[in-house]
Protein backbone atom coordinates (compact mmCIF):
# COMPACT_ATOMS: atom_id res chain seq x y z
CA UNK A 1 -23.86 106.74 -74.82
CA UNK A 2 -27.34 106.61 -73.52
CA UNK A 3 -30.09 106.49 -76.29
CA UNK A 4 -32.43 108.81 -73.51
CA UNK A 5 -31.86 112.35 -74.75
CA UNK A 6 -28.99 114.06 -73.01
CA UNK A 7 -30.39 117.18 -71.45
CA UNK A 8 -28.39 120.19 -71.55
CA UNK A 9 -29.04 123.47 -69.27
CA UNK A 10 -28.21 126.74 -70.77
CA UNK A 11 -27.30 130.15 -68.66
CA UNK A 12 -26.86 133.21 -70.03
CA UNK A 13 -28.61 136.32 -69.71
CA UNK A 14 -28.19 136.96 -73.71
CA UNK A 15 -31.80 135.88 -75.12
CA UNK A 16 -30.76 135.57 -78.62
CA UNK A 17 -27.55 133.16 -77.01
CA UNK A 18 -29.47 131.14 -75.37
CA UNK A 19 -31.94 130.61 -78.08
CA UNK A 20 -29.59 130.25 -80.59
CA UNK A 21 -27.63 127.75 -78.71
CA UNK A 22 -30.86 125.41 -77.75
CA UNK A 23 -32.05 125.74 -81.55
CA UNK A 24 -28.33 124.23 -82.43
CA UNK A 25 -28.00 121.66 -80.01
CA UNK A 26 -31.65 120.63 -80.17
CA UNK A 27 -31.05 119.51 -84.00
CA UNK A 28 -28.46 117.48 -82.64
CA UNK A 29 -30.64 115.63 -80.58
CA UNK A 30 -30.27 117.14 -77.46
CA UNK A 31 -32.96 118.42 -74.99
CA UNK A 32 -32.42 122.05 -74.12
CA UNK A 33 -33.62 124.01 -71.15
CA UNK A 34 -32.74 127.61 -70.72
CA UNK A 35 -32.06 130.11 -67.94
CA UNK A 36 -31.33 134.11 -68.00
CA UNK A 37 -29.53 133.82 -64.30
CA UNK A 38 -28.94 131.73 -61.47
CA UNK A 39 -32.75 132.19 -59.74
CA UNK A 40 -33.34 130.47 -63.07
CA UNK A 41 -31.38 128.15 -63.10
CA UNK A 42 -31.46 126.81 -59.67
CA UNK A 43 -35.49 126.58 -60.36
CA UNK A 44 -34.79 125.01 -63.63
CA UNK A 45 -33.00 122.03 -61.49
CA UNK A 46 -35.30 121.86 -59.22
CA UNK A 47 -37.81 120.72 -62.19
CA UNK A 48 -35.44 118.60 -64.19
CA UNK A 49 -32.92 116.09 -64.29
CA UNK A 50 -29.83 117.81 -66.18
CA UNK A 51 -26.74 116.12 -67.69
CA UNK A 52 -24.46 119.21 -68.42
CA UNK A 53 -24.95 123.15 -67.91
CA UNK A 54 -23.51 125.89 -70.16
CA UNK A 55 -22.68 128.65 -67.56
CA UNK A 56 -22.08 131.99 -68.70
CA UNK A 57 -19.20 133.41 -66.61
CA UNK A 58 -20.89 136.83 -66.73
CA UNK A 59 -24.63 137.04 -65.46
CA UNK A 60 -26.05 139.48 -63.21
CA UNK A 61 -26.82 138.92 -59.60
CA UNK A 62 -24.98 135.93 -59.20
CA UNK A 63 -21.68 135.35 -61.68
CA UNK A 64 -20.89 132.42 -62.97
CA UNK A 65 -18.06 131.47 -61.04
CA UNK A 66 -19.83 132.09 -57.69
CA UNK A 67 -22.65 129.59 -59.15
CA UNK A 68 -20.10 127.33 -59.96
CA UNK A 69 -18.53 127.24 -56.79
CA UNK A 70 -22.04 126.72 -55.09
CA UNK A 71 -23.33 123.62 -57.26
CA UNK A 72 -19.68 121.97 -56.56
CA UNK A 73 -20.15 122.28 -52.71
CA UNK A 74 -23.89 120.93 -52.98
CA UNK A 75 -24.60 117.50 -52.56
CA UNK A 76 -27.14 117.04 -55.92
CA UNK A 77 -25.30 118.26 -57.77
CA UNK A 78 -21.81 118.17 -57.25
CA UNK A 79 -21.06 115.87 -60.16
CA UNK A 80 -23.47 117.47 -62.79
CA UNK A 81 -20.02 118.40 -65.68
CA UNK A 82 -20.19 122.31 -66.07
CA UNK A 83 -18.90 123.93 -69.45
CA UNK A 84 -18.17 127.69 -68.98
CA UNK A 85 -18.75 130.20 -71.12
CA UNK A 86 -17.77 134.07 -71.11
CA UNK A 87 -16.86 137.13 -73.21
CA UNK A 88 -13.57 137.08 -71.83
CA UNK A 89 -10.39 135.67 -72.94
CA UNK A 90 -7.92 136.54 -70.19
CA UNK A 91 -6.08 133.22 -69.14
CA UNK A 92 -6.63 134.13 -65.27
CA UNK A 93 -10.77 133.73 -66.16
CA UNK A 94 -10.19 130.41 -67.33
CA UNK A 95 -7.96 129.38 -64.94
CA UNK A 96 -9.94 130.29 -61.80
CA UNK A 97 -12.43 128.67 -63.75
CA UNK A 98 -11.08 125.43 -63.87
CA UNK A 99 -10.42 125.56 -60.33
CA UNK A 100 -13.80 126.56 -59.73
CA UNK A 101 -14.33 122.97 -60.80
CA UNK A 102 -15.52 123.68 -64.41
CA UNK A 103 -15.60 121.13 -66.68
CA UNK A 104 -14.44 123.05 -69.62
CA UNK A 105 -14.24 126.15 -70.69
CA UNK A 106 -14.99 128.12 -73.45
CA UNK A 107 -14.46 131.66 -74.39
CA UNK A 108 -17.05 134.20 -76.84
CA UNK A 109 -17.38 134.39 -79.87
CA UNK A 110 -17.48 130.74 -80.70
CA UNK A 111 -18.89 128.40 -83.42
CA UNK A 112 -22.21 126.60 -81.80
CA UNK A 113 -19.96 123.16 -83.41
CA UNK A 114 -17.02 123.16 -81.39
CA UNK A 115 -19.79 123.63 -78.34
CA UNK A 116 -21.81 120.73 -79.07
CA UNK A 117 -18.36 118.96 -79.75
CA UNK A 118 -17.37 119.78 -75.99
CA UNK A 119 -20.29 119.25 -74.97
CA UNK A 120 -20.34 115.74 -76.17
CA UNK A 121 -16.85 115.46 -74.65
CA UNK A 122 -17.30 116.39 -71.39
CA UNK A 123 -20.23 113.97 -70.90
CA UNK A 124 -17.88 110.97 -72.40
CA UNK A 125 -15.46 111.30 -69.97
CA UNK A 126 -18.00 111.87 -67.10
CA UNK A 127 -19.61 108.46 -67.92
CA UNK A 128 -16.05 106.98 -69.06
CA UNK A 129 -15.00 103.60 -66.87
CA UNK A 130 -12.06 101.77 -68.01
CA UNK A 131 -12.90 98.00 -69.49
CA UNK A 132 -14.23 95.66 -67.60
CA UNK A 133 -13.89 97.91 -64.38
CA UNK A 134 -17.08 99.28 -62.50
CA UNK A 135 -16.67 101.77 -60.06
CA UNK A 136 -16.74 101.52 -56.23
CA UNK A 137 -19.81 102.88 -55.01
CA UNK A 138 -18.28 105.92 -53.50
CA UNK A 139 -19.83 108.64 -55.57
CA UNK A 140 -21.92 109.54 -53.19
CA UNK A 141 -20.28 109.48 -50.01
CA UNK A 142 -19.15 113.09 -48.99
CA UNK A 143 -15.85 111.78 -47.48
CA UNK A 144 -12.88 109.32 -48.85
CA UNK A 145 -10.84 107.91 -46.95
CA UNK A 146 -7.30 106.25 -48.06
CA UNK A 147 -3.93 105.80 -46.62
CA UNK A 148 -4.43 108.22 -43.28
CA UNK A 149 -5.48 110.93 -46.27
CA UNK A 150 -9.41 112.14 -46.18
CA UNK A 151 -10.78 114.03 -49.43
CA UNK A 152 -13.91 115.92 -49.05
CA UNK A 153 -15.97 115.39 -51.56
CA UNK A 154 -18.67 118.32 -51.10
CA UNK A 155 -15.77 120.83 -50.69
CA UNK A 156 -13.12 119.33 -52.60
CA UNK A 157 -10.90 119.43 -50.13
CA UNK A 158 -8.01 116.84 -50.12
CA UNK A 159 -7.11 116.63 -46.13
CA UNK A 160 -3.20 115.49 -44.80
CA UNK A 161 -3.13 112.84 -41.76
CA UNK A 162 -2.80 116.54 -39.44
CA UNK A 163 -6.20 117.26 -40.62
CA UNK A 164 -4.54 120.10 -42.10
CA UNK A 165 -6.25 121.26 -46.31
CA UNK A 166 -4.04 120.73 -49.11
CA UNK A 167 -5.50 122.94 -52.07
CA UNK A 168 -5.63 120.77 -55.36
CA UNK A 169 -6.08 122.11 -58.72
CA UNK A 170 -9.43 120.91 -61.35
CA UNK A 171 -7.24 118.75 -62.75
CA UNK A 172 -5.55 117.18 -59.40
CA UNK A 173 -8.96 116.71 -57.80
CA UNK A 174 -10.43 114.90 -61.44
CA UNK A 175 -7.24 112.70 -61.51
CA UNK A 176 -7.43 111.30 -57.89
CA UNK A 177 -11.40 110.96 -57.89
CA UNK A 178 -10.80 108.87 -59.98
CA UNK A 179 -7.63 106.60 -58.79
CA UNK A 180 -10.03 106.89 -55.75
CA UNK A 181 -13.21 105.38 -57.87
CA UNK A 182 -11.07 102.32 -58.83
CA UNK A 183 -8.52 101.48 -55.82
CA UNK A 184 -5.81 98.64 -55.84
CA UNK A 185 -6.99 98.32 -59.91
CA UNK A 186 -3.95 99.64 -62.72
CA UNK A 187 -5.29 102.40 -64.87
CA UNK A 188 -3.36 102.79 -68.18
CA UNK A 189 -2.42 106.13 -69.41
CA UNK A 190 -5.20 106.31 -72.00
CA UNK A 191 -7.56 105.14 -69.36
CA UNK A 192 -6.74 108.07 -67.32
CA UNK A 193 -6.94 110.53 -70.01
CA UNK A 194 -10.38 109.36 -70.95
CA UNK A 195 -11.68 109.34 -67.82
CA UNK A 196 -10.29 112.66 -67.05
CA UNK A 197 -10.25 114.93 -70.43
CA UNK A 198 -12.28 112.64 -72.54
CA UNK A 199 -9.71 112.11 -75.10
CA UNK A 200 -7.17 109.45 -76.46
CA UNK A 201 -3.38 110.27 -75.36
CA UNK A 202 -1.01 110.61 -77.98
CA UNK A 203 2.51 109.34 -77.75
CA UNK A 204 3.91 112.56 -77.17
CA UNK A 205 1.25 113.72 -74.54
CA UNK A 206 3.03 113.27 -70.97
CA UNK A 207 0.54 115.72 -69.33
CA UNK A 208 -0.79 112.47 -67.08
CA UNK A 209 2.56 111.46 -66.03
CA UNK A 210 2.99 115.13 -65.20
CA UNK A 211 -0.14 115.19 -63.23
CA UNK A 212 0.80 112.08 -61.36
CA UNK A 213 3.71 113.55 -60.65
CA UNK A 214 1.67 116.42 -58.88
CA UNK A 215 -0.49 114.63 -57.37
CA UNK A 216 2.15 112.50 -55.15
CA UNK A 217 3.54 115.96 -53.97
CA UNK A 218 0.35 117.01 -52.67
CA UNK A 219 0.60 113.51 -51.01
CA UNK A 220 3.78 113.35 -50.16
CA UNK A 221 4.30 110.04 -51.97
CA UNK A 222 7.67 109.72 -52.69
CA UNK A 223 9.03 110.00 -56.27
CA UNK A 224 11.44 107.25 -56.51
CA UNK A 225 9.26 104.39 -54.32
CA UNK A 226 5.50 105.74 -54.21
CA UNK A 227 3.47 104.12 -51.65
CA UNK A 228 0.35 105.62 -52.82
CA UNK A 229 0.31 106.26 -56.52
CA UNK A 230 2.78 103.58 -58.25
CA UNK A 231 3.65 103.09 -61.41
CA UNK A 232 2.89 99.77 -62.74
CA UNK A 233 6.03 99.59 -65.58
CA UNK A 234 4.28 99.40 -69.35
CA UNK A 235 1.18 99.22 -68.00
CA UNK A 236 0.01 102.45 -66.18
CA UNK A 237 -0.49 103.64 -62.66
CA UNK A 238 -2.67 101.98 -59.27
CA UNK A 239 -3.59 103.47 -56.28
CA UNK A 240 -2.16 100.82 -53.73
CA UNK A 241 -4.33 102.12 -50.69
CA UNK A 242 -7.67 100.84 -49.48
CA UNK A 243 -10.36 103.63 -49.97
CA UNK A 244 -13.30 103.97 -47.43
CA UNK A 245 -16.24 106.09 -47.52
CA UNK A 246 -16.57 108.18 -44.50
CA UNK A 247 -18.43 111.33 -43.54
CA UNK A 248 -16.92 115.08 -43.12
CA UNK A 249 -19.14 115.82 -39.80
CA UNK A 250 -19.37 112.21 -38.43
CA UNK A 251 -16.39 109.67 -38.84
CA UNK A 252 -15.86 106.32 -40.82
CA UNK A 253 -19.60 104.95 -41.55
């Protein structure tokens, strides 16, 4: 972890959450900046370099969700992690969420703790690389191209060889940015759940191999001999196919 402070955007249009939250996660040595909607916060990144926002789900004008949506399809800041907040508990809320492209998610009333413990979380697995691996320098290209398949980055769009949109899920789209970060290199379970939910797998956890197994439907790949995703035995998994960066409006660069 970086010794510069990690600063941490807050929005929600309750003053004494907002303030209570920044008092919290300032004594943990985090740098706080606040906002009561998104006018504020879309000024407050135009002033500062954030590492994570706390989105309330429910703020007037703009909701969260629709703000969500918006910063994923931008191109500064696609990548900042987003941990959502709201007063709501219904699973739907969470779930569209997530596909949003949340981060996290977190429902009210909560202990300021288990915040600043997601918090710290999601920003381990957003600088996570495996050991000895660096990333391709791909992050910033707005296209990805890999066996005849094209993923929009500033959309999050994964695109078949017809040109035709195949929706993916949060999860789907973390999991193969990040086979698509570190092509042609084998990615151990644990490395993969790092990377992708900041944690450590357990033994019992098969919610990667599930996801893999998703994530060669949406590509076709198929189950028995992938030719895309394939599973390197007591090891992990590798993404066989030569990635490219490319652009949306333009072609190949």
């Amino acid at each position: 972890m970086s010794t510069q402070q990690d600063h941490i955007l807050i929005v929600d249009d309750d003053r004494d959450i907002r303030n209570l939250l920044a008092d919290y996660l300032e004594k943990q040595g985090l740098r706080c900046t606040a906002a009561a909607d998104g006018r504020e916060m879309k000024a407050a990144l135009e002033r500062h370099r954030v590492d994570l926002i706390v989105l309330d789900l429910m703020l007037p004008g703009e909701d969260g969700l629709t703000l969500c949506r918006n910063l994923r399809a931008s191109g500064t800041h696609a990548n900042t992690p987003i941990l959502m907040l709201t007063a709501r508990g219904e699973d739907m809320d969470r779930i569209i969420g997530l596909e949003m492209g949340a981060d996290d998610y977190l429902p009210k009333p909560f202990v300021p703790r288990e915040l600043y413990a997601r918090i710290r979380a999601i920003l381990r697995r957003a600088r996570a690389l495996p050991p000895n691996l660096d990333a391709q320098p791909l992050a910033q290209a707005r296209e990805l191209r890999f066996a005849h398949w094209r993923l929009d980055t500033v959309n999050r769009h994964l695109i078949d060889p017809a040109g035709t949109v195949v929706p993916l899920s949060g999860a789907e789209y973390r999991m193969l940015g990040v086979f698509l970060a570190h092509p042609q290199r084998v990615l151990s379970r644990d490395q993969l759940m790092e990377l992708t939910q900041g944690r450590e797998a357990d033994v019992f956890d098969r919610s990667i191999d599930l996801l893999v197994s998703r994530l060669r439907q949406r590509l076709g790949d198929n189950a028995r001999e992938p030719a895309i995703i394939k599973t390197v035995r007591n090891e992990g998994y590798v993404l066989s196919a030569e990635v490219t960066p490319g652009d949306p409006q333009g072609g190949a660069r």
